[in-house]
N, C-alpha and C. Protein backbone atom coordinates (compact mmCIF):
# COMPACT_ATOMS: atom_id res chain seq x y z
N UNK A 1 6.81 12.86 -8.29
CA UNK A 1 6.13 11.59 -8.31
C UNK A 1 4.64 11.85 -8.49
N UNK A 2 3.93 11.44 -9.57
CA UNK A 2 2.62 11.19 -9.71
C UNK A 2 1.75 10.13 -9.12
N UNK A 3 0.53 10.20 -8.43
CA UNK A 3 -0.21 9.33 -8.14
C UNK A 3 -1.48 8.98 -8.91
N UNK A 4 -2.07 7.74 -9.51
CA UNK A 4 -2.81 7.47 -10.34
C UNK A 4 -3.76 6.04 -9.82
N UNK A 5 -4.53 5.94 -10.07
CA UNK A 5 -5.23 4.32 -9.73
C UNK A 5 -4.37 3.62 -11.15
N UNK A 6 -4.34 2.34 -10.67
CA UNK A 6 -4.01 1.35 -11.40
C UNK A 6 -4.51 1.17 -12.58
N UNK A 7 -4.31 0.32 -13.35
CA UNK A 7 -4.89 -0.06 -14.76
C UNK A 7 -4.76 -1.38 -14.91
N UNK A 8 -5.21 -2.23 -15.52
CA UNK A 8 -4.45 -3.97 -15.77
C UNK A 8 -3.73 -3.52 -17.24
N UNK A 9 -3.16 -2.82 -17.52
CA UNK A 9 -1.82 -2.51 -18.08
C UNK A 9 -1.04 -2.38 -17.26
N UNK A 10 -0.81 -1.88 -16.30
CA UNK A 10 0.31 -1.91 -14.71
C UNK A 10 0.56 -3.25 -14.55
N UNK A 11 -0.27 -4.44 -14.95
CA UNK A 11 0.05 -5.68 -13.81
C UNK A 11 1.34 -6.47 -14.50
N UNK A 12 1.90 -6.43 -15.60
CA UNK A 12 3.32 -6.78 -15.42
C UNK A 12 4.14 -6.04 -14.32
N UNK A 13 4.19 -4.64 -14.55
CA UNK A 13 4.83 -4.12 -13.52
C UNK A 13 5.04 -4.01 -11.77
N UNK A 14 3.83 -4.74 -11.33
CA UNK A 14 3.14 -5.14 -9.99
C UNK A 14 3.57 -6.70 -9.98
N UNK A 15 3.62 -7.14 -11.17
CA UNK A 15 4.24 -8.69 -10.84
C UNK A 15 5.57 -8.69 -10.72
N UNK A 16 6.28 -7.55 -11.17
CA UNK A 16 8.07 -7.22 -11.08
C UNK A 16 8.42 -6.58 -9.54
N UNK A 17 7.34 -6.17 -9.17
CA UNK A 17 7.43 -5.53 -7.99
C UNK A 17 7.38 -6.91 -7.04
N UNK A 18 6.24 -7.66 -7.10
CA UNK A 18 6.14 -8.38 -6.25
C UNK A 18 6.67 -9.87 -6.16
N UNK A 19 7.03 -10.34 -7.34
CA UNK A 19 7.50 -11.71 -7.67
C UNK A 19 5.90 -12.65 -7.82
N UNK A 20 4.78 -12.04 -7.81
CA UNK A 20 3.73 -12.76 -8.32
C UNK A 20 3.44 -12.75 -9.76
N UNK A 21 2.73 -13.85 -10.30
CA UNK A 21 2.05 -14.05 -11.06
C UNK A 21 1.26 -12.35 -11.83
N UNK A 22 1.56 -12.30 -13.42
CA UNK A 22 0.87 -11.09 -13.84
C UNK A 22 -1.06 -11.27 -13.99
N UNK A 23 -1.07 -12.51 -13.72
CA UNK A 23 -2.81 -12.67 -14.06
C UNK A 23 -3.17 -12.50 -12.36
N UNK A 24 -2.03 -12.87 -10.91
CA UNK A 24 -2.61 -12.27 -10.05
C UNK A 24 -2.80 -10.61 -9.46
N UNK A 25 -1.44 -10.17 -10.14
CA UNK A 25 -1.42 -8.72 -10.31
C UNK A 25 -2.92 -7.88 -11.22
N UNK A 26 -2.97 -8.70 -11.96
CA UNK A 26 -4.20 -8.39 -12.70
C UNK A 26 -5.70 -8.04 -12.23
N UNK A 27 -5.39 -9.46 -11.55
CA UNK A 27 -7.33 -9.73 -10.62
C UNK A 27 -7.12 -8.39 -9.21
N UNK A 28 -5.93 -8.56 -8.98
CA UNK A 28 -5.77 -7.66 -8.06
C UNK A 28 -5.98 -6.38 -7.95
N UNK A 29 -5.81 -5.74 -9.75
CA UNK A 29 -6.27 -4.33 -10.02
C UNK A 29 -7.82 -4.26 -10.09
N UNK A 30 -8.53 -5.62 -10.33
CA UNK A 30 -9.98 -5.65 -9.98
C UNK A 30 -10.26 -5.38 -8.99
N UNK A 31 -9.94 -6.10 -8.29
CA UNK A 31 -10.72 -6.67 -6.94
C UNK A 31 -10.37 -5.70 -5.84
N UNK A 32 -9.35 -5.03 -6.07
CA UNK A 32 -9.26 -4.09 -4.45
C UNK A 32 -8.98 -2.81 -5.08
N UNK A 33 -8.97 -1.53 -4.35
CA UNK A 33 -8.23 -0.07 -4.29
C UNK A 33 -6.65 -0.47 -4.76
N UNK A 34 -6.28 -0.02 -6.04
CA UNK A 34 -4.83 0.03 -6.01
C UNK A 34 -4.05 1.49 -7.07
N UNK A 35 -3.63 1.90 -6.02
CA UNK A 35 -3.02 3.38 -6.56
C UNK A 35 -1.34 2.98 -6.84
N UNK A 36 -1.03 3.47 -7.67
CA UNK A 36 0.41 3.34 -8.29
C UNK A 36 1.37 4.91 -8.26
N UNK A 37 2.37 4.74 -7.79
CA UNK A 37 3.16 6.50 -7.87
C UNK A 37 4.39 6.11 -9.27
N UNK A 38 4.07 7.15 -9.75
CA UNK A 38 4.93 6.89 -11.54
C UNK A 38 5.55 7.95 -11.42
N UNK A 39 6.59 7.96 -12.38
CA UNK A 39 7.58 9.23 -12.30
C UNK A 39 6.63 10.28 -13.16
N UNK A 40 7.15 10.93 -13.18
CA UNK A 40 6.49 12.35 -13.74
C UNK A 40 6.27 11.90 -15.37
N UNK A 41 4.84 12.05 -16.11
CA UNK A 41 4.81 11.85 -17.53
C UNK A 41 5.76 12.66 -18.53
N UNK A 42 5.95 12.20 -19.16
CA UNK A 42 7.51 12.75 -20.02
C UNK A 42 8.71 11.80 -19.92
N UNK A 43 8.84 11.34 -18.88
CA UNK A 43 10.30 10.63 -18.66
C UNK A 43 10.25 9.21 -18.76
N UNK A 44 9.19 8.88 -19.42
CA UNK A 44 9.28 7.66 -20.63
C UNK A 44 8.31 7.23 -21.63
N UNK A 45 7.79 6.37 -21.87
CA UNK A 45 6.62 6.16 -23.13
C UNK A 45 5.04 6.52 -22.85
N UNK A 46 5.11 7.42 -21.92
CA UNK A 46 3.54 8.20 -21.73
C UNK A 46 3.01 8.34 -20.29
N UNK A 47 2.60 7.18 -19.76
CA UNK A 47 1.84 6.96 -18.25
C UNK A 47 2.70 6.86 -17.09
N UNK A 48 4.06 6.85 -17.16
CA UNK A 48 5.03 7.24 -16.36
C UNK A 48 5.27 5.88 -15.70
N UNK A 49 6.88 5.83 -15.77
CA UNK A 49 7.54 4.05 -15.09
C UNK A 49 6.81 4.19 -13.25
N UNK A 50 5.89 3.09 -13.37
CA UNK A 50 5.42 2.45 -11.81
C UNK A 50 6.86 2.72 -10.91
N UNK A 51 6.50 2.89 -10.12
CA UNK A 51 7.93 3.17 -8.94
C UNK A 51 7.08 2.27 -7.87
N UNK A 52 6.11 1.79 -7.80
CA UNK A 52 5.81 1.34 -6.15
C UNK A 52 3.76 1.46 -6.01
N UNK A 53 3.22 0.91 -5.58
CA UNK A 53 2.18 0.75 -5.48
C UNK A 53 1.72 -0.16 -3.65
N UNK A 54 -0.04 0.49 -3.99
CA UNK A 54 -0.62 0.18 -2.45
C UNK A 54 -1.80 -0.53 -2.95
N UNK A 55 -2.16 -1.62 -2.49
CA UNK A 55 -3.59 -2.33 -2.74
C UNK A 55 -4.45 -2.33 -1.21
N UNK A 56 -5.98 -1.76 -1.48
CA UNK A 56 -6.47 -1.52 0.31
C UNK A 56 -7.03 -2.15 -0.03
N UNK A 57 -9.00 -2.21 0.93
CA UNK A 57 -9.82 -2.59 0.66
C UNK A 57 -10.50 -2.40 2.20
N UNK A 58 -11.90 -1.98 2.08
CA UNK A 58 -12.84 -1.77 3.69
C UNK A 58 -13.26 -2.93 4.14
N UNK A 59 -13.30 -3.52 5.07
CA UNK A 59 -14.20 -4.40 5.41
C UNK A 59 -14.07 -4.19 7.38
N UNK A 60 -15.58 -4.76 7.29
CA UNK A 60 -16.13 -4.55 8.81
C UNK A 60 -15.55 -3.04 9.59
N UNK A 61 -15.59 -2.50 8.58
CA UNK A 61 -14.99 -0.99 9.64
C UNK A 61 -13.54 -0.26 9.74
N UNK A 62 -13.01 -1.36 8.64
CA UNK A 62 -11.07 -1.07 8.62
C UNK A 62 -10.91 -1.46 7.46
N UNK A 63 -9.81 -0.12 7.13
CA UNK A 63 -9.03 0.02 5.97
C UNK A 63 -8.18 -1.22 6.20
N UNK A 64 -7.95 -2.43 5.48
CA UNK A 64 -6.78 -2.97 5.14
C UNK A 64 -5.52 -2.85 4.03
N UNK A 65 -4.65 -2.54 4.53
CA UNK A 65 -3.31 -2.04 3.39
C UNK A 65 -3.16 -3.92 2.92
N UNK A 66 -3.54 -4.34 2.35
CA UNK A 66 -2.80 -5.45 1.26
C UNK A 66 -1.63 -5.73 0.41
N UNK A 67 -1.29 -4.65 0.23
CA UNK A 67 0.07 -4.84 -0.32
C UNK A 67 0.87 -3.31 -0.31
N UNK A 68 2.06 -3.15 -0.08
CA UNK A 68 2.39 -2.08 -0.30
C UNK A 68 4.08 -2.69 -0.64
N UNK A 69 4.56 -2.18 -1.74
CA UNK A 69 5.54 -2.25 -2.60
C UNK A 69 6.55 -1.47 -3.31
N UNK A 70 7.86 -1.47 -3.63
CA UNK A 70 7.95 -0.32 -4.65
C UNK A 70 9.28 0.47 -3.97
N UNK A 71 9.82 1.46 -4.83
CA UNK A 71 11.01 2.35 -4.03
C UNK A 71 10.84 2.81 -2.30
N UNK A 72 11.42 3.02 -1.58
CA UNK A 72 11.10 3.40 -0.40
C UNK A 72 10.58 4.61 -0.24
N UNK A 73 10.84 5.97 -1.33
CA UNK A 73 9.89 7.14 -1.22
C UNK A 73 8.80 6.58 -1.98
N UNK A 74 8.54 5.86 -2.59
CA UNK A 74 7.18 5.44 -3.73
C UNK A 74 5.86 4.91 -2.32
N UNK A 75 6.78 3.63 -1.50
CA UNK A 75 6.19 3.18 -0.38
C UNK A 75 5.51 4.57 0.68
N UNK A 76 6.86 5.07 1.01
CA UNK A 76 6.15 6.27 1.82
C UNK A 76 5.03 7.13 1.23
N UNK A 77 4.82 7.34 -0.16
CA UNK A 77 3.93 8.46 -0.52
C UNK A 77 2.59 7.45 -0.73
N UNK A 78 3.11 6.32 -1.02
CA UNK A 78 1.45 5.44 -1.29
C UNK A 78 0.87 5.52 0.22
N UNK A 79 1.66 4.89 1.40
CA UNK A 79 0.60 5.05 2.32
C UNK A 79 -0.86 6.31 3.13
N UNK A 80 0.06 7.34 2.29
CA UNK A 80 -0.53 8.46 2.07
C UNK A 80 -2.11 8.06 1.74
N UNK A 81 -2.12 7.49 0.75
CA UNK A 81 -3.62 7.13 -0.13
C UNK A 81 -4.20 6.14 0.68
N UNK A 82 -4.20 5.48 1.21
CA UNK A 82 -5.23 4.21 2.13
C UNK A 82 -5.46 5.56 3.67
N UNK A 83 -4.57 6.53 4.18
CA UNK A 83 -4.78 7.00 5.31
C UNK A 83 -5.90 8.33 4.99
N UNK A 84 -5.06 8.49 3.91
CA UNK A 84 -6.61 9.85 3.16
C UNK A 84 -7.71 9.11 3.24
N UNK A 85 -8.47 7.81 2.69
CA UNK A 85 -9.41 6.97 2.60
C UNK A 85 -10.12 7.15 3.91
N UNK A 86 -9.42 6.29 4.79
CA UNK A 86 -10.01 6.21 5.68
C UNK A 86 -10.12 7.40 6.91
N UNK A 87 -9.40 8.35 6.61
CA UNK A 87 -9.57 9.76 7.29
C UNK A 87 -10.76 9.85 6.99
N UNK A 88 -11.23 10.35 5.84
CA UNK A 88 -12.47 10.67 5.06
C UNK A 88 -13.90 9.79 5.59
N UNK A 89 -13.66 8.43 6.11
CA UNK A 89 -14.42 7.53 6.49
C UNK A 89 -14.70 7.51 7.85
N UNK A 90 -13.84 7.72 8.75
CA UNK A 90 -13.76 8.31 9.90
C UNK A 90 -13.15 6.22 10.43
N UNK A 91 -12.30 5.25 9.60
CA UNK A 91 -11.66 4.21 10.43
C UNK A 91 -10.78 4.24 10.18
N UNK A 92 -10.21 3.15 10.83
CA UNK A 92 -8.87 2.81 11.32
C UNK A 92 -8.37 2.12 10.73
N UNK A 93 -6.70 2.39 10.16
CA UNK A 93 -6.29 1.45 8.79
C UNK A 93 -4.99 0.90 9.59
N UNK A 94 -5.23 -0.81 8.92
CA UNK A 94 -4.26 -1.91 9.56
C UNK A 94 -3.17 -2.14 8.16
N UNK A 95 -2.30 -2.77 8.90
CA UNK A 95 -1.10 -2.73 7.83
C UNK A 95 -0.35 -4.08 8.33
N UNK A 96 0.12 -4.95 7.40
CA UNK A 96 0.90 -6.16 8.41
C UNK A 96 2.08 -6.43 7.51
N UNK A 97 3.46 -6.41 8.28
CA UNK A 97 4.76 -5.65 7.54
C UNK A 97 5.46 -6.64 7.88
N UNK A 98 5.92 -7.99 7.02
CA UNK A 98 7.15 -8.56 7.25
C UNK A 98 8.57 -8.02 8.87
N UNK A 99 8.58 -8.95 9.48
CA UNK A 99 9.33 -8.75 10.37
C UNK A 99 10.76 -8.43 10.19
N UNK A 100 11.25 -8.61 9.34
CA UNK A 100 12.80 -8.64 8.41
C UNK A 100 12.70 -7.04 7.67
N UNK A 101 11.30 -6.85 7.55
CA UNK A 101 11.12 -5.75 6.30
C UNK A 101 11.32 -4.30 7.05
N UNK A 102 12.73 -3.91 7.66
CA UNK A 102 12.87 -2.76 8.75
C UNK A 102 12.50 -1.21 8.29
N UNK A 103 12.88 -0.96 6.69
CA UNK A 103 12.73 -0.35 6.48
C UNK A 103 11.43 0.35 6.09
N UNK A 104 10.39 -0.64 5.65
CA UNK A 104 8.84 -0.33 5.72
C UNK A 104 8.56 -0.16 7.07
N UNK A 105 9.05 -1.18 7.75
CA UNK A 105 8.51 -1.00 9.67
C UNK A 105 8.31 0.35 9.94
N UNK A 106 9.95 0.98 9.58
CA UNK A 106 10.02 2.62 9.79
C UNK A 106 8.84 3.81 9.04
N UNK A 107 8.57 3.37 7.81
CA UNK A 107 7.95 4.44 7.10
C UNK A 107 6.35 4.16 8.02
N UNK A 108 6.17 2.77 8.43
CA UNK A 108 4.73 2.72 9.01
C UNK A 108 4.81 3.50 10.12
N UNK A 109 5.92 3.45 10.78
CA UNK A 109 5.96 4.22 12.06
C UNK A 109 5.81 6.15 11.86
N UNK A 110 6.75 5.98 10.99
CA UNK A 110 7.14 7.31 10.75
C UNK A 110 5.42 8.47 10.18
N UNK A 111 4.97 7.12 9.56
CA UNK A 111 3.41 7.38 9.21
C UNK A 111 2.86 7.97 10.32
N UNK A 112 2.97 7.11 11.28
CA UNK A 112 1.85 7.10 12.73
C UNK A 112 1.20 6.14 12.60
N UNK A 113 1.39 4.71 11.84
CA UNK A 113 0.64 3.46 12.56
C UNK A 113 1.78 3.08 14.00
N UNK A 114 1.03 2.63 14.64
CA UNK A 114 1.23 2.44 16.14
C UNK A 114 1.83 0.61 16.38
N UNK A 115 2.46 -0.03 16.75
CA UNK A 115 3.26 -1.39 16.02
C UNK A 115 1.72 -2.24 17.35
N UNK A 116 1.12 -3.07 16.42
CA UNK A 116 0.25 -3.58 17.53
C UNK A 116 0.65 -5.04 17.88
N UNK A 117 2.20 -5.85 17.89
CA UNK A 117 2.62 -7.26 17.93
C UNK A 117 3.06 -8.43 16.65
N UNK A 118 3.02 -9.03 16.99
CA UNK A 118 3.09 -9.90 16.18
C UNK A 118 1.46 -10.61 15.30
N UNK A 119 1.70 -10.49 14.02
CA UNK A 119 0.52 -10.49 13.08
C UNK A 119 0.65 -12.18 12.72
N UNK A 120 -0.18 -12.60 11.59
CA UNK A 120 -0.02 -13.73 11.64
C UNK A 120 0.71 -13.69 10.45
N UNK A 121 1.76 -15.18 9.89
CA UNK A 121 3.00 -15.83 9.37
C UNK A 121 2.12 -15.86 7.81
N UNK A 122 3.11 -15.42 6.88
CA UNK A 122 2.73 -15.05 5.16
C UNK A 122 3.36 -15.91 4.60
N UNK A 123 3.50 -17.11 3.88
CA UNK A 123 4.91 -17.80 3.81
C UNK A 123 5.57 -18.46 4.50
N UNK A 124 5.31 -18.58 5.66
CA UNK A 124 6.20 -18.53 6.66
C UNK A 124 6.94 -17.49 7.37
N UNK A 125 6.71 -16.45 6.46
CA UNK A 125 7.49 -15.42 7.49
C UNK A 125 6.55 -14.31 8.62
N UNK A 126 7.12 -14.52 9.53
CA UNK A 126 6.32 -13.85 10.94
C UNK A 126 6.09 -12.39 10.19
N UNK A 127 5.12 -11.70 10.52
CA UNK A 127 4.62 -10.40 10.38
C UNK A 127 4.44 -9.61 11.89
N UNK A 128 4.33 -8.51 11.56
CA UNK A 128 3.77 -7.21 12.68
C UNK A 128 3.07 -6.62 12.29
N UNK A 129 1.68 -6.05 13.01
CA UNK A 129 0.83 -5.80 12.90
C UNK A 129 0.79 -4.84 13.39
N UNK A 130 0.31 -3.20 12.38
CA UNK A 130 0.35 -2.05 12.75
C UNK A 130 -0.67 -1.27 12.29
N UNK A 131 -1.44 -0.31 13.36
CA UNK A 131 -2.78 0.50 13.71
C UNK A 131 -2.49 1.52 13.33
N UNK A 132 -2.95 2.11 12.65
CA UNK A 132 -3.41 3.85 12.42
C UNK A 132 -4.58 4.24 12.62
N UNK A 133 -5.04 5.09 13.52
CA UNK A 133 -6.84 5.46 14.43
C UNK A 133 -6.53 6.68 13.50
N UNK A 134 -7.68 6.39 13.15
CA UNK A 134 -8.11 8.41 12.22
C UNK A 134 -8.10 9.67 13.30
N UNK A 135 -7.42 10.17 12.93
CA UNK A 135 -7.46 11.48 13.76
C UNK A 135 -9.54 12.22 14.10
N UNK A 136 -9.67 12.64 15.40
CA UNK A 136 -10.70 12.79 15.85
C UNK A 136 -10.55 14.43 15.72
N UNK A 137 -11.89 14.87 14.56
CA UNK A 137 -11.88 16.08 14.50
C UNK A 137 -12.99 17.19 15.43
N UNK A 138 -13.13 17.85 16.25
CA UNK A 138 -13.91 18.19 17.19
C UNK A 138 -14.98 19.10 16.36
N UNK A 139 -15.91 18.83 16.33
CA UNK A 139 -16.97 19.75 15.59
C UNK A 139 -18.04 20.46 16.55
């Protein structure tokens, strides 16, 4: 699996992922951090088939994960990229995961975000709200 930043050539493929709109997939490759994991180049028409993508963005001191999407190893290797970020920054990255959505629940856990309750309702559907603290390096 390759990791790459996005392109607004990706945003059909981010709108298949997500059931949104391709002009919001689009603004979306503007407006925030969005890394995409593609299969290895060769194994189709050049830039490699999107498998799954992560949209972040900093504000007041925290990484926010915005979207995270895609195969369940695609999901696991993107969160990789928002926790490198904010390692490097020295904050703390939030994540808010559909309550139904068990199997992301797990990869957040499995990450080391920490489950911090109930987040607020997307749709209507209840969310959970989960912490990852940057590891403290002793110098």
């Amino acid at each position: 699996m390759d990791v790459r930043d996005a392109v607004e050539a990706d945003a059909d493929r981010l709108a298949e992922l997500t059931g949104q709109p391709a002009d919001v997939m689009r603004n979306l490759v503007h407006d925030r951090t969005v890394r995409v994991a593609t299969e290895p180049e060769g194994e189709d028409d050049g830039d490699g088939y999107v498998l799954g993508f992560v949209s972040y963005d900093a504000q007041n001191g925290v990484v926010h994960i915005t979207q995270l999407e895609g195969t369940l190893p695609a999901c696991e290797r993107m969160l990789e990229e928002p926790l490198r970020f904010a390692e490097g920054e020295g904050m703390p990255v939030e994540l808010l995961v559909t309550e139904n959505a068990d199997e992301k629940r797990d990869i957040a856990e499995k990450a080391g975000f920490r489950n911090e309750g109930r987040g607020p309702a997307f749709d209507g559907m209840p969310t959970v709200k989960y912490r990852h603290e940057p590891t403290r390096v002793e110098q």
